[in-house]
Protein backbone atom coordinates (compact mmCIF):
# COMPACT_ATOMS: atom_id res chain seq x y z
CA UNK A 1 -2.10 -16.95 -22.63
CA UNK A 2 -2.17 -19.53 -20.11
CA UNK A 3 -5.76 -18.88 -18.21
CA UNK A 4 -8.86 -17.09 -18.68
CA UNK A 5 -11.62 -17.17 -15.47
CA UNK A 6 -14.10 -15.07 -15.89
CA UNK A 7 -14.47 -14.71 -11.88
CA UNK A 8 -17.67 -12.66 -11.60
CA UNK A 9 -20.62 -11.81 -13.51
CA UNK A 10 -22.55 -8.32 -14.34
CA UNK A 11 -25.72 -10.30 -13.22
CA UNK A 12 -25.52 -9.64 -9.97
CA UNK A 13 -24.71 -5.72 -10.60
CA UNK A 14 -21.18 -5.65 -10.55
CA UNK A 15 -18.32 -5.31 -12.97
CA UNK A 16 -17.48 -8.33 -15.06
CA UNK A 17 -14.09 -9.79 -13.78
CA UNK A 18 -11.47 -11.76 -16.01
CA UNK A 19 -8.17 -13.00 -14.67
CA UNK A 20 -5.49 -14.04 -17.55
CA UNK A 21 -2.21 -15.11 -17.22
CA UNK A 22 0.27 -14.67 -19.93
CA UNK A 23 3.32 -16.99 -21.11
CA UNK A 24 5.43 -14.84 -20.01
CA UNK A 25 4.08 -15.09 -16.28
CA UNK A 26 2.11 -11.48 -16.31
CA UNK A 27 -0.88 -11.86 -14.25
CA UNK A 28 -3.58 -9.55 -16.12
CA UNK A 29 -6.74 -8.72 -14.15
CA UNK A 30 -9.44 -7.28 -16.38
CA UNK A 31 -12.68 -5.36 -14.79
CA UNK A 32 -15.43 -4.75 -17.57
CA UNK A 33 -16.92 -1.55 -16.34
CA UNK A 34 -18.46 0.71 -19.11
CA UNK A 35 -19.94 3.34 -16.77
CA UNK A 36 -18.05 5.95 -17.80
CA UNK A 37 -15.64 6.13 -20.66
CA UNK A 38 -12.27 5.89 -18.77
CA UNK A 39 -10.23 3.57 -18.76
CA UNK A 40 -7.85 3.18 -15.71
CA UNK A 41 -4.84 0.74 -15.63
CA UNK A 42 -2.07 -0.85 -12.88
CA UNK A 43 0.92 -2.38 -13.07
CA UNK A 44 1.83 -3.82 -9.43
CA UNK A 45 5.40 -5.31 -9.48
CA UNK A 46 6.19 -7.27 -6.44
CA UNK A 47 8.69 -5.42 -4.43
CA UNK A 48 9.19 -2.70 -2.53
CA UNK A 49 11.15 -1.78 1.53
CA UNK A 50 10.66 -5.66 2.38
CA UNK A 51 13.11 -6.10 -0.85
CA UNK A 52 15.56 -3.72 0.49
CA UNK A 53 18.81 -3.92 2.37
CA UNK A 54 18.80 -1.60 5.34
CA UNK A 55 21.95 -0.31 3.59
CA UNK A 56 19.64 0.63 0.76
CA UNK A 57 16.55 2.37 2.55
CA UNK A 58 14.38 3.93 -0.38
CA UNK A 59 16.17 2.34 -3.51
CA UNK A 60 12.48 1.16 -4.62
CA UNK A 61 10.94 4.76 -4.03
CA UNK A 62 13.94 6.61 -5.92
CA UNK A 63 13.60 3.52 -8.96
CA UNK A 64 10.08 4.39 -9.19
CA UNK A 65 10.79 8.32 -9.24
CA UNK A 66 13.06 7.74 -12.16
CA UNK A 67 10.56 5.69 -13.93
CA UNK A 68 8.84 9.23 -15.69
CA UNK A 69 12.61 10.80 -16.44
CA UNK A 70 13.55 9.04 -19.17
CA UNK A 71 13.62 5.82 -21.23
CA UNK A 72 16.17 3.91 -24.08
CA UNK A 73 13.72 6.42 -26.85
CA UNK A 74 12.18 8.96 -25.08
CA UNK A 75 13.11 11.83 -22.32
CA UNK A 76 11.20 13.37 -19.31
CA UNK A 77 9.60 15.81 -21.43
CA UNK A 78 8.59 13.69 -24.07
CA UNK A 79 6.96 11.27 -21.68
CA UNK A 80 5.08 14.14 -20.22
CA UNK A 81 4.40 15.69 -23.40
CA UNK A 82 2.86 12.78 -24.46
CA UNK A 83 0.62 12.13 -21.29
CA UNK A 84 -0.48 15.79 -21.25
CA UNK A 85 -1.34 16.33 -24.87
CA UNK A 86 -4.19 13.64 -24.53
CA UNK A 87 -5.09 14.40 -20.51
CA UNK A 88 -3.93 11.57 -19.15
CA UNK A 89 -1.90 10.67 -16.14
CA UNK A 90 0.59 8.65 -15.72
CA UNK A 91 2.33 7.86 -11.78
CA UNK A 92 4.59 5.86 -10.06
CA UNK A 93 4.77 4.95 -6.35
CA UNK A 94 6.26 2.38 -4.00
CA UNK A 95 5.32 1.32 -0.88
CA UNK A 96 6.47 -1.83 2.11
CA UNK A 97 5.31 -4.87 -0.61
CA UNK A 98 4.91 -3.40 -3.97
CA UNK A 99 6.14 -0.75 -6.79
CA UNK A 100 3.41 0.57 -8.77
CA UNK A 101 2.88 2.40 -12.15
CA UNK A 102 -0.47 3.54 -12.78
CA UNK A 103 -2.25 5.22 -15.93
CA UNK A 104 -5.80 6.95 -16.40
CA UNK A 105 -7.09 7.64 -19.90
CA UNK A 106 -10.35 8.11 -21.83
CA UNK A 107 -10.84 4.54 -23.74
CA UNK A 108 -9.89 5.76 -27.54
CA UNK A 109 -5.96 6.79 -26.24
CA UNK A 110 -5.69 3.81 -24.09
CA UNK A 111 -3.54 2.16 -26.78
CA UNK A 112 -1.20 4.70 -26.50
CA UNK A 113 -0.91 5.29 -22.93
CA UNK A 114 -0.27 1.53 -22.03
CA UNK A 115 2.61 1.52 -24.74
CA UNK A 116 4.08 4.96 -23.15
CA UNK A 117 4.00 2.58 -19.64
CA UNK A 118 5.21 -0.62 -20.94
CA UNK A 119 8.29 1.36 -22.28
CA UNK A 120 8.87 3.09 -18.98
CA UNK A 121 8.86 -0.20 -16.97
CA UNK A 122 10.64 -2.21 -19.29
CA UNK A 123 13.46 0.19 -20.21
CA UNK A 124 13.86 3.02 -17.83
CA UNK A 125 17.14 5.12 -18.79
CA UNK A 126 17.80 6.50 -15.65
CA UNK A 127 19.58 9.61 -16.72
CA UNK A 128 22.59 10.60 -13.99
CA UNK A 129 21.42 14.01 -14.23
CA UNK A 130 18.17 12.76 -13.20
CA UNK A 131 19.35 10.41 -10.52
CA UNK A 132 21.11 13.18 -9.01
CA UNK A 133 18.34 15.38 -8.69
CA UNK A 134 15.88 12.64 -7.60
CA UNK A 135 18.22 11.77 -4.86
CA UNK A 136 18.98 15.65 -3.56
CA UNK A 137 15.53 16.19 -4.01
CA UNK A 138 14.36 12.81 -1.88
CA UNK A 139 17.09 13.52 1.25
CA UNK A 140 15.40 16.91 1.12
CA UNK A 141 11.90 15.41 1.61
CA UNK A 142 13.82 13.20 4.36
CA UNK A 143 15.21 16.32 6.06
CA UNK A 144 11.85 17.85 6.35
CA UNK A 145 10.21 14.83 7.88
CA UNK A 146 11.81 16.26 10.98
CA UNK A 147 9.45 19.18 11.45
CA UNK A 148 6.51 16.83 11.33
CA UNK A 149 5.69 15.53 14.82
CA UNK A 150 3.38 12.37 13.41
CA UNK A 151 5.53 11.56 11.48
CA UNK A 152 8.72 11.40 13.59
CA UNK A 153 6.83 9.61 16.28
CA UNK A 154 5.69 6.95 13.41
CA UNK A 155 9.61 6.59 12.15
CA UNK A 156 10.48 6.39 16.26
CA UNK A 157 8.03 3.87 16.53
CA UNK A 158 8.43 1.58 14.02
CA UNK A 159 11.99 1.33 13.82
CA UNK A 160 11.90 0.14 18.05
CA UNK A 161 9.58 -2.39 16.97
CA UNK A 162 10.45 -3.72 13.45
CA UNK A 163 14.34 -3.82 14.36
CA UNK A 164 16.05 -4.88 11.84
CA UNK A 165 13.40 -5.72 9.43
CA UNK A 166 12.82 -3.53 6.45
CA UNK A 167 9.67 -2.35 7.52
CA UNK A 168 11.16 -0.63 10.25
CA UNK A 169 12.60 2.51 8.12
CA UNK A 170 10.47 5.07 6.40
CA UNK A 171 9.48 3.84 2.44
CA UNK A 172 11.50 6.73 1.19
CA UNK A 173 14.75 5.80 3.44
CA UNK A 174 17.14 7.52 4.99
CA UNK A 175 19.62 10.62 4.64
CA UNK A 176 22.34 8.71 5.00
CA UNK A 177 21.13 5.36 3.21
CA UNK A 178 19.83 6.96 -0.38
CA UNK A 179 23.03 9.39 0.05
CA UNK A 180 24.84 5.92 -0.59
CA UNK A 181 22.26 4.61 -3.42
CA UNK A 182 23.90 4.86 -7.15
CA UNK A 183 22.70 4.91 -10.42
CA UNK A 184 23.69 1.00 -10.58
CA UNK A 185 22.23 -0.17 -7.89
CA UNK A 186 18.99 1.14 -9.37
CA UNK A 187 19.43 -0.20 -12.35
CA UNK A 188 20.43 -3.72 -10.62
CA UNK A 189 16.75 -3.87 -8.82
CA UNK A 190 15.24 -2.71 -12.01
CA UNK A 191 16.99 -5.86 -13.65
CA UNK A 192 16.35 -7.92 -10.82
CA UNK A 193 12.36 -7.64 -9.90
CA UNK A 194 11.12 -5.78 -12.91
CA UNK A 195 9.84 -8.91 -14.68
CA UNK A 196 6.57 -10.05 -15.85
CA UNK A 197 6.43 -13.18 -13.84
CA UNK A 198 7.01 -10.70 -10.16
CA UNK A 199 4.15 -8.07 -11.78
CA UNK A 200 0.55 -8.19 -11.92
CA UNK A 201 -1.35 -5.66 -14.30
CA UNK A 202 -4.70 -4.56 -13.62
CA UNK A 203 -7.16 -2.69 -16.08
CA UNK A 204 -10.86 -1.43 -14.99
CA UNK A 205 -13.33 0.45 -17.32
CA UNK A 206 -15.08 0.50 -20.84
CA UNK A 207 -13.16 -2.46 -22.22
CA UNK A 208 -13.45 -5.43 -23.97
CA UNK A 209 -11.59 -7.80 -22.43
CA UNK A 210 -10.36 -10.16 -25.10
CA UNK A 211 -9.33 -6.80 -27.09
CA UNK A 212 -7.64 -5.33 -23.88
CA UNK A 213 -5.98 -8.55 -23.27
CA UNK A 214 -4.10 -8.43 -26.76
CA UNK A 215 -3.47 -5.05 -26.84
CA UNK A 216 -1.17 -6.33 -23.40
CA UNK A 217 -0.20 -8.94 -25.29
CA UNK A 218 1.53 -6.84 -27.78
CA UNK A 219 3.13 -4.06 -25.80
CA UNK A 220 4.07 -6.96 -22.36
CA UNK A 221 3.56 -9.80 -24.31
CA UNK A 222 7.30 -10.19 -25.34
CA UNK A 223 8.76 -8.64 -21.87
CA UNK A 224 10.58 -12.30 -21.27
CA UNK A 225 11.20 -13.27 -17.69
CA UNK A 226 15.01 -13.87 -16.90
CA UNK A 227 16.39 -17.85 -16.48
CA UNK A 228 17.40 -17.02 -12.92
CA UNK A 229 14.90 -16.60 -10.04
CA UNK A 230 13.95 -14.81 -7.86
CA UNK A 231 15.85 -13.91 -4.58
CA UNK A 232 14.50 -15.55 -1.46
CA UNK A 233 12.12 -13.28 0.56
CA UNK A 234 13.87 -13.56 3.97
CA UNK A 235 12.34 -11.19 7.29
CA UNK A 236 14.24 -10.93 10.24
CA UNK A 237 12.42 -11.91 13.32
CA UNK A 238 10.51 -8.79 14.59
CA UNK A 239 10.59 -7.98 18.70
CA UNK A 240 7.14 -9.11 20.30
CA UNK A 241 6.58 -6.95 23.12
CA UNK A 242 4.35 -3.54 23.08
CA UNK A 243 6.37 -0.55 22.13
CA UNK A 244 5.69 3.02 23.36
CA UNK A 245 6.73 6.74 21.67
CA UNK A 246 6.19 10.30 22.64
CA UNK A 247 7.31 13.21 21.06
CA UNK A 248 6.55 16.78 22.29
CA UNK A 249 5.71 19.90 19.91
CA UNK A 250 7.09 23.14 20.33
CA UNK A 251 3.18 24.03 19.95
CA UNK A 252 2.49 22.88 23.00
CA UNK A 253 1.09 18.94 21.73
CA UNK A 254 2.34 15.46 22.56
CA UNK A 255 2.65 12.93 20.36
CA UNK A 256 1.99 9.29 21.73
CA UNK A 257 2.01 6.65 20.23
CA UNK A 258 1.68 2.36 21.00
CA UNK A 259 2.20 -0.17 18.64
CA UNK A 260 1.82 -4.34 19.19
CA UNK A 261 2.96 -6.86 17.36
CA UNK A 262 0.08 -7.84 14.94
CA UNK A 263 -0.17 -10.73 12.06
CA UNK A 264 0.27 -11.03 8.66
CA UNK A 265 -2.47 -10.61 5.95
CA UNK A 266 -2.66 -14.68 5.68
CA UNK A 267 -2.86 -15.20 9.45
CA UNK A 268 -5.85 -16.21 11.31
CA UNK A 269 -6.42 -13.27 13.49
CA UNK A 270 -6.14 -10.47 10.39
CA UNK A 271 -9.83 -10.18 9.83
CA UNK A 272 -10.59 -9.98 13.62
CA UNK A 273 -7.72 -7.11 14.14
CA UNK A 274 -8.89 -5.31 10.96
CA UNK A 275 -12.64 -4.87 12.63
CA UNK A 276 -11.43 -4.29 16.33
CA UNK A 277 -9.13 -1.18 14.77
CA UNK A 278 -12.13 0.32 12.90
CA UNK A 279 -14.20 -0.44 16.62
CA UNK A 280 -11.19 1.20 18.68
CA UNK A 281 -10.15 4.43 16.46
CA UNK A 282 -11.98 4.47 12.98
CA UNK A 283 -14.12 7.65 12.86
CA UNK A 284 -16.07 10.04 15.47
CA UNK A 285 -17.90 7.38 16.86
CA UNK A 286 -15.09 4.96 17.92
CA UNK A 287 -14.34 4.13 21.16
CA UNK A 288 -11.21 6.32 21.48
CA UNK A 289 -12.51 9.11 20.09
CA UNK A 290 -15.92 8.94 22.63
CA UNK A 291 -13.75 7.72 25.34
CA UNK A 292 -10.77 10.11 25.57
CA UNK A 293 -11.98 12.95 23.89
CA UNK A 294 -15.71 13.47 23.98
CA UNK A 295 -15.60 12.33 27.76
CA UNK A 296 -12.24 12.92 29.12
CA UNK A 297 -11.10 15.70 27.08
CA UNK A 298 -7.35 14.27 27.06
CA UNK A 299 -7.08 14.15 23.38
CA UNK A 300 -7.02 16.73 20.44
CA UNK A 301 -7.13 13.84 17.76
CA UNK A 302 -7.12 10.27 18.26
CA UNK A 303 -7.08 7.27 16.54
CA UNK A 304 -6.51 3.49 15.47
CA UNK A 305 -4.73 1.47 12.48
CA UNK A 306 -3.88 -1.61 11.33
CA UNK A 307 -1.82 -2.09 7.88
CA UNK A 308 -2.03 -4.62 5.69
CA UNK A 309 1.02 -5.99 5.24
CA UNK A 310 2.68 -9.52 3.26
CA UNK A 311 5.45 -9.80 6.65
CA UNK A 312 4.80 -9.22 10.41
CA UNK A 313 2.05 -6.25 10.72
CA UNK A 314 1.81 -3.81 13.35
CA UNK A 315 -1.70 -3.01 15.71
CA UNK A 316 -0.60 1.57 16.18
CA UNK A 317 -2.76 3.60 18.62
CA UNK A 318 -2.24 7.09 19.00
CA UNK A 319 -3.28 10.51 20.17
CA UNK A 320 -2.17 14.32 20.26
CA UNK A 321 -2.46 15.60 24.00
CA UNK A 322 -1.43 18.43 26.28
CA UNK A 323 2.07 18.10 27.58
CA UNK A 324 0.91 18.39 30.92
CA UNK A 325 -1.62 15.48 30.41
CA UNK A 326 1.22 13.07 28.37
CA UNK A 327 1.37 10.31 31.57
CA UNK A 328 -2.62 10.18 31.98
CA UNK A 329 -2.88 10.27 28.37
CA UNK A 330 -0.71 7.40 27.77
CA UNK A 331 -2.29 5.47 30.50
CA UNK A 332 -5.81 5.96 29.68
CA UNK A 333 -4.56 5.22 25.54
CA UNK A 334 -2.92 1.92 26.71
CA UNK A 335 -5.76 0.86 29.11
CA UNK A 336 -8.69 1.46 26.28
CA UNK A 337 -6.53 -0.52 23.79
CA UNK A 338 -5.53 -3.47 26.25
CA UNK A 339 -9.28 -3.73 27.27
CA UNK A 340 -9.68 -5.34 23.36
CA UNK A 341 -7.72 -7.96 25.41
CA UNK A 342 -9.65 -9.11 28.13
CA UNK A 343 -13.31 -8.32 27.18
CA UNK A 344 -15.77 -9.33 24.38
CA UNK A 345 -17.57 -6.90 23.09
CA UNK A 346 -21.23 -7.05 23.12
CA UNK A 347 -22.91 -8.45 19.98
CA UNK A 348 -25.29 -5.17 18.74
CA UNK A 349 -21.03 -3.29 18.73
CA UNK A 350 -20.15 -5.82 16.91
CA UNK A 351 -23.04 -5.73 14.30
CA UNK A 352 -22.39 -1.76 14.13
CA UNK A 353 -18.93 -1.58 13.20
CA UNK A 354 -19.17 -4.32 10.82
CA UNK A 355 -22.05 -2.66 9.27
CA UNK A 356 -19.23 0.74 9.44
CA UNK A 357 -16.21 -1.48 7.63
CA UNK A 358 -17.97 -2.89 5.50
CA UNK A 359 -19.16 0.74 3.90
CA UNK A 360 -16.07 1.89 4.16
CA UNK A 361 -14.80 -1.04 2.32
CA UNK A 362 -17.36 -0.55 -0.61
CA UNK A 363 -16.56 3.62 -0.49
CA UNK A 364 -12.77 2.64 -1.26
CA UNK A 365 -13.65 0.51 -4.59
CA UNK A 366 -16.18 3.22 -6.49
CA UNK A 367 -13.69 3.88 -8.84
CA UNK A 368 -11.82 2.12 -11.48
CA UNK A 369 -8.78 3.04 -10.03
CA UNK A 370 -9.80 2.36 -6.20
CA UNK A 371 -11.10 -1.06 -7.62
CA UNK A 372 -8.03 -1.71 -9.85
CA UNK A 373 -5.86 -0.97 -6.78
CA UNK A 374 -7.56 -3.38 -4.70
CA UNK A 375 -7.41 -5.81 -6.49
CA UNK A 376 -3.84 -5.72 -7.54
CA UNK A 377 -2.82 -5.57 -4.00
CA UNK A 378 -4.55 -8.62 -2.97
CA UNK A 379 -2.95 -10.24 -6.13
CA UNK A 380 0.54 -9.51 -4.68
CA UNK A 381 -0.19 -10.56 -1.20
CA UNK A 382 -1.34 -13.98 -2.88
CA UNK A 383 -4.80 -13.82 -1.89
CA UNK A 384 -5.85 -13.86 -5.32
CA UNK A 385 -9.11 -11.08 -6.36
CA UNK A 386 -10.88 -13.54 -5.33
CA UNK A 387 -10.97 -12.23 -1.99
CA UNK A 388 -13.02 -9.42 -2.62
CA UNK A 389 -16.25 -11.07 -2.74
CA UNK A 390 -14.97 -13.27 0.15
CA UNK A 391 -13.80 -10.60 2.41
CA UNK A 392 -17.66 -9.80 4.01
CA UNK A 393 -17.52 -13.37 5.13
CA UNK A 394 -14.15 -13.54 6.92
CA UNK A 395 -14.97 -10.91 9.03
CA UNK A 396 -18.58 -12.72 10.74
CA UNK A 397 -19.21 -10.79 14.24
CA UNK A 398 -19.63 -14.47 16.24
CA UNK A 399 -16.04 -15.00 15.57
CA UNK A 400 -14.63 -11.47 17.24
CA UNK A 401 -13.65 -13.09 20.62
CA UNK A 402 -10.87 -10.66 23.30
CA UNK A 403 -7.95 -10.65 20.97
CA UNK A 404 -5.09 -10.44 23.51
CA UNK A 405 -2.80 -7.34 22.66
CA UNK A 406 0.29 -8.12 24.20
């Protein structure tokens, strides 16, 4: 073990937080949190679509499908025997900056869980019988992405203004790009960014965190990182003009969608954007929602996001609408948005919508999980879990000037 800061204390009526980092380069977050007697655990390996080849749309999602299906000891059913005879869960995931496999448990089986996890990470089997049905079963959930109207807009979107960047195909890929994906090239990313010193492991509930930290220890502890590095994480430039998308329903609703160029996570302006999307289309009471459809009537559903993302974010507006209405729509969508541009907004909106993110914020950590998650993620975007109990103060109202939207 390397470090031990204990980061936070139960004094001030929050979870005890430890940070350790092992010889073998595992970052291990520990949350002390004996509320209730579960025990919930993440394993955050760095990479995910920003690691992929456009060629290779949705090898990370596919990997981390294949994670449960088999292992060098154990089979599918085995694994899930094993989770299911003590009520556990067990899940993988993948998303733009990060592959994830998560575990609940009640404390006494936590032993057993993390060892079932450690040997799914650290020697996945991949079974060809598996593969192929992961990958007929994934260009199926491709092919019916095409009778979703949000979502086609999104993909529309996204790919006109990501280019060729990673982040400008869906997580799960392509038809045509995981119809191409093999059993080796699985097994090559596996090789290549499954390693303790890309992964950060997060555990939150009744622990102790010395005892936790060993038990790590002796299912990760010998999970040695390879002699060669890392690839170097290299994104395309990204286009840096405003991009527009509108698909039409057959049930009669219009789709429309704007996206700008936003920042990073690290950047200056990520705090600022973060509160102006929860002001523009966060809930019933943001200015979308009261302008264009409480007032106007132009818009079935409306709303506002901004991800969080390691590379080149994106600032997305976007409404359902009438057909008929689509050009009025799309006007009055792009003129609320662009208004964020050229006027401050008054101090007591400010205050409010702080006062609204900021309970959000603290609604999205109530569980060990939603805390575990939280952390782990601002672990692998290198803002360390520090940031947490910093993030209130990066976001102060008397710094939310117009932020141009281009």
């Amino acid at each position: 073990m390397v470090s031990v800061l204990m980061l936070l204390s139960p004094s001030v009526n929050r979870p005890a937080l430890y940070r350790n980092v092992l010889s073998n380069g595992l970052t291990v977050v520990v949350i002390e949190n004996p509320v209730a007697d579960i025990v919930s655990a993440r394993l955050l390996i760095k990479a995910g679509t920003g690691r992929e080849a456009r060629s290779q749309a949705g090898l990370f999602s596919l990997l981390s499908s294949l994670l449960t299906k088999g292992t060098r000891h154990l089979s599918s059913m085995a694994i899930a025997e094993q989770v299911e005879s003590v009520g556990a869960s067990v899940g993988t995931d993948a998303s733009a900056d990060y592959s994830l496999v998560s575990l609940k448990t009640v404390t006494a089986d936590f032993s057993n869980i993390l060892a079932l996890a450690a040997e799914m990470v650290r020697y996945p089997s991949i079974p060809v019988a598996e593969f192929d049905l992961e990958q007929r079963l994934t260009r199926q959930s491709i092919s019916s992405m095409k009778e979703q109207p949000f979502t086609l807009a999104f993909n529309a979107l996204r790919a006109a203004m990501y280019g060729e960047h990673p982040y400008g195909l869906p997580g799960i890929g392509t038809e045509e790009s995981v119809a191409k994906l093999t059993r080796e090239d699985l097994l090559t990313a596996h090789q290549t960014f499954y390693r303790p010193d890309n992964s950060v492991m997060v555990i939150s509930g009744r622990v102790q965190p010395e005892a936790v930290v060993a038990e790590v220890e002796r299912f990760l502890g010998d999970w040695a990182a390879p002699d060669t590095s890392l690839p170097p994480q290299q994104y395309p430039t990204v286009p840096t003009t405003p991009t527009y998308e509108t698909i039409v329903q057959p049930t009669n609703q219009a789709i429309l969608m704007i996206g700008y160029p936003a920042p990073a996570v690290q950047e200056p302006a990520y705090a600022a954007l973060k509160l102006l999307s929860t002001y523009l289309g966060n809930g019933l009471s943001s200015r979308l929602f009261v302008e264009l459809r409480e007032k106007r009537g132009l818009a079935y559903d409306v709303s506002a996001f901004y991800p969080t993302r390691l590379s080149a974010s994106q600032f997305v507006a976007h409404m359902g609408t009438a057909p008929e209405n689509q050009a009025i729509a799309l006007q009055s969508l792009r003129d609320e948005t662009e208004r964020l541009g050229q006027e401050q907004l008054a101090k007591d909106e400010l205050e409010a919508t702080k006062n609204k993110l900021l309970g959000q914020y603290a609604l999205g950590k109530q569980t060990n999980a939603q805390l575990g998650q939280l952390l782990g993620w601002y672990e692998v975007l290198g803002l360390g879990v520090e940031f947490d109990q910093i993030f209130q103060d990066t976001i102060p109202p008397s710094s939310i000037f117009a932020i141009p939207l281009l």
